[in-house]
C-alpha atoms as a PDB file:
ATOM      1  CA  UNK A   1      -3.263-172.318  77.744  1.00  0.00           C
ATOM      2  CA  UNK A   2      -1.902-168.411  78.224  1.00  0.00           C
ATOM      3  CA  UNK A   3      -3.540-167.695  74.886  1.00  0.00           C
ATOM      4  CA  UNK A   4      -6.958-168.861  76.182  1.00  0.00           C
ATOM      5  CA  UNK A   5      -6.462-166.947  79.316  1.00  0.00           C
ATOM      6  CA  UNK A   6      -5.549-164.099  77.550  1.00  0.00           C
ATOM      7  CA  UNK A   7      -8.519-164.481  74.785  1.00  0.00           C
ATOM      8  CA  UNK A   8     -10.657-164.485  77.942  1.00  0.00           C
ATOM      9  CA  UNK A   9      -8.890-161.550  79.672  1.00  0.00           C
ATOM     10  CA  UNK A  10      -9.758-159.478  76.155  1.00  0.00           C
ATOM     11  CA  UNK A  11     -12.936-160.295  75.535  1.00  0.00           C
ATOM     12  CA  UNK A  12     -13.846-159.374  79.171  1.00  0.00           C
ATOM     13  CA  UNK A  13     -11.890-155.711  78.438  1.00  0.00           C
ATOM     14  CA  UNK A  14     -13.192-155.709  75.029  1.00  0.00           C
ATOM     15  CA  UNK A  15     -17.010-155.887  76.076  1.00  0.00           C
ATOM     16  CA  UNK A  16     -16.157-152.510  77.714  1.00  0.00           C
ATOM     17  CA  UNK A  17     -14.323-150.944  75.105  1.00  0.00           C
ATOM     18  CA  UNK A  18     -15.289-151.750  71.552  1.00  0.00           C
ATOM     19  CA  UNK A  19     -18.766-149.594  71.584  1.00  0.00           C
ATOM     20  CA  UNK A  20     -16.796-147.335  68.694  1.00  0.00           C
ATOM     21  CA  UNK A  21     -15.350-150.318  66.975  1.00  0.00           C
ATOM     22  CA  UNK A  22     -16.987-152.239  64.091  1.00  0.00           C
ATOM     23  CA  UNK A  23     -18.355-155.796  64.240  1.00  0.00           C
ATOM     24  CA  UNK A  24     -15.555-157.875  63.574  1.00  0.00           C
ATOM     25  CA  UNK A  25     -12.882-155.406  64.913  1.00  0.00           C
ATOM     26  CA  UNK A  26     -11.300-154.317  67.981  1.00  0.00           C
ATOM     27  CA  UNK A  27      -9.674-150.928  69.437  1.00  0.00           C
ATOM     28  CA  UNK A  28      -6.489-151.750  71.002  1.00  0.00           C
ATOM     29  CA  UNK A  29      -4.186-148.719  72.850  1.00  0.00           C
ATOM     30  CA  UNK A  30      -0.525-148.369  71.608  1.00  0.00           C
ATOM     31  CA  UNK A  31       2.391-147.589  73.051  1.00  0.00           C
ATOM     32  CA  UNK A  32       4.934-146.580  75.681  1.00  0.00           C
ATOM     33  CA  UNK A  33       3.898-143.427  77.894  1.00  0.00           C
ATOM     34  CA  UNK A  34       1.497-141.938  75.129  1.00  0.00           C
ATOM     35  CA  UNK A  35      -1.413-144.340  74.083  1.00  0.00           C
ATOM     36  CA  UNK A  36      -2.451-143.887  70.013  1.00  0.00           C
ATOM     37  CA  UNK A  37      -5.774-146.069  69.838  1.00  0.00           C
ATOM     38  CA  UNK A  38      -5.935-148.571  66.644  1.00  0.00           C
ATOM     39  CA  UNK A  39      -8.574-150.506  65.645  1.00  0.00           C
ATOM     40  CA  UNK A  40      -7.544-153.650  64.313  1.00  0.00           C
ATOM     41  CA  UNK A  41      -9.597-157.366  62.658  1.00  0.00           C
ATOM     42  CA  UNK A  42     -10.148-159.567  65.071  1.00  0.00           C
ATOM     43  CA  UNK A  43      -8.383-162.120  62.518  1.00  0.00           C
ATOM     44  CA  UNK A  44      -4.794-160.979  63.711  1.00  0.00           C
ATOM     45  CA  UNK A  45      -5.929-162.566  67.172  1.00  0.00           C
ATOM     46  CA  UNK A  46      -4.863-165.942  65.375  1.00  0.00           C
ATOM     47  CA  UNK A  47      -1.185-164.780  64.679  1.00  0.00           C
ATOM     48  CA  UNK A  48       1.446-165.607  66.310  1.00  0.00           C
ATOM     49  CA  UNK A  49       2.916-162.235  66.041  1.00  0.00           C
ATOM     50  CA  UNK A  50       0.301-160.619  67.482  1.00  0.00           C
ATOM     51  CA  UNK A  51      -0.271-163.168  70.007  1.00  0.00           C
ATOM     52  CA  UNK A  52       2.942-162.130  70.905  1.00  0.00           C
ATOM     53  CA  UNK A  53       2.005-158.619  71.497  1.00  0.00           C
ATOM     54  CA  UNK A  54      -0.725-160.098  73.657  1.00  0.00           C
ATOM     55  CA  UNK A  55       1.626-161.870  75.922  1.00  0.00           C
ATOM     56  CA  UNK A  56       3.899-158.954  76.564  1.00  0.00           C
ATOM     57  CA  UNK A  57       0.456-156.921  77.283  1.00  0.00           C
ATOM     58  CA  UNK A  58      -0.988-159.826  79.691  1.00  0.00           C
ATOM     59  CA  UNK A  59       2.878-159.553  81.443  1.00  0.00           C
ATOM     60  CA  UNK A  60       2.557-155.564  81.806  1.00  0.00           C
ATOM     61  CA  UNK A  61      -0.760-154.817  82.891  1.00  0.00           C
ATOM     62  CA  UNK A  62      -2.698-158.569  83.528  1.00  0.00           C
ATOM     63  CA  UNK A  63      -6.093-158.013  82.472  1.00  0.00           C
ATOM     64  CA  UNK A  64      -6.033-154.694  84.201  1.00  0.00           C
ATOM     65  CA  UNK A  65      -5.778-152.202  81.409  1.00  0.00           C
ATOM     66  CA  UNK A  66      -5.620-148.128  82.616  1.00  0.00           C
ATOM     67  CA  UNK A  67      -7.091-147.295  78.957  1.00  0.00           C
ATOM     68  CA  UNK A  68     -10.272-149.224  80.078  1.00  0.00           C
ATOM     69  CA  UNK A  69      -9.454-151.120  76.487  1.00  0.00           C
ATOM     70  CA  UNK A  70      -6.838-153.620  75.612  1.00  0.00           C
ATOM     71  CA  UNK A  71      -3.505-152.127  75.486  1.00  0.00           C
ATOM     72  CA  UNK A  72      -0.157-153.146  74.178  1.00  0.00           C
ATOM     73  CA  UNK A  73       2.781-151.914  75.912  1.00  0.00           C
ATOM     74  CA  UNK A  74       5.240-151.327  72.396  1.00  0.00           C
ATOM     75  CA  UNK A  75       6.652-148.640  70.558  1.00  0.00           C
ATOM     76  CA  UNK A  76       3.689-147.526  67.952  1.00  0.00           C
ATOM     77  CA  UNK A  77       6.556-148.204  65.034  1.00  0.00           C
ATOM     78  CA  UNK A  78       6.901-151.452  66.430  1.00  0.00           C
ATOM     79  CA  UNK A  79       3.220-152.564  65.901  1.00  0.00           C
ATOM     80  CA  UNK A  80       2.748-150.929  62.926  1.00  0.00           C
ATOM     81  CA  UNK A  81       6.133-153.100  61.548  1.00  0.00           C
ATOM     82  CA  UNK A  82       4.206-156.275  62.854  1.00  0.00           C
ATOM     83  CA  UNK A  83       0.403-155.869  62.056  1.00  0.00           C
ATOM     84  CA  UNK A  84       1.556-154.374  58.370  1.00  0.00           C
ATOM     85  CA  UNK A  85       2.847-157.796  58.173  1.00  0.00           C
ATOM     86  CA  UNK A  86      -0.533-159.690  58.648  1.00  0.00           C
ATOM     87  CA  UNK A  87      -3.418-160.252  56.407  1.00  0.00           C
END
């Protein structure tokens, strides 16, 4: 049921923030105290890994996010490490 919330939670921030992001991606905001922006498939929203990321973000910030996009409180290395792993 968190995963729906948060589903809902992104596509709310998402309809905001993915004006520079191609159909069938999304621009996410990465890491700790300076934000790198990625744009990533919507696919990895059906990993576990990443819906892991998406928990720890919904934890941090709710479905408040300061970037005015979806952000993911993790070192950049961190989510490079697990979206390198998904295809």
């Amino acid at each position: 049921m968190a995963f729906v919330r948060s589903l809902l939670g992104a596509k709310k921030i998402l309809s905001r923030s993915t004006a520079a992001a191609p159909k069938g991606f999304l621009a996410v905001y990465v890491g700790e105290s300076q934000k790198k922006r990625f744009v990533v498939p919507i696919s990895y929203l059906n990993q576990p890994s990443f819906q892991a990321l998406l928990s720890k973000s919904e934890e941090e910030f709710g479905f408040d996010h300061p970037m005015g996009g979806l952000t993911i409180p993790c070192p950049e290395d961190t989510f490079i490490t697990v979206t390198s792993r998904l295809q």
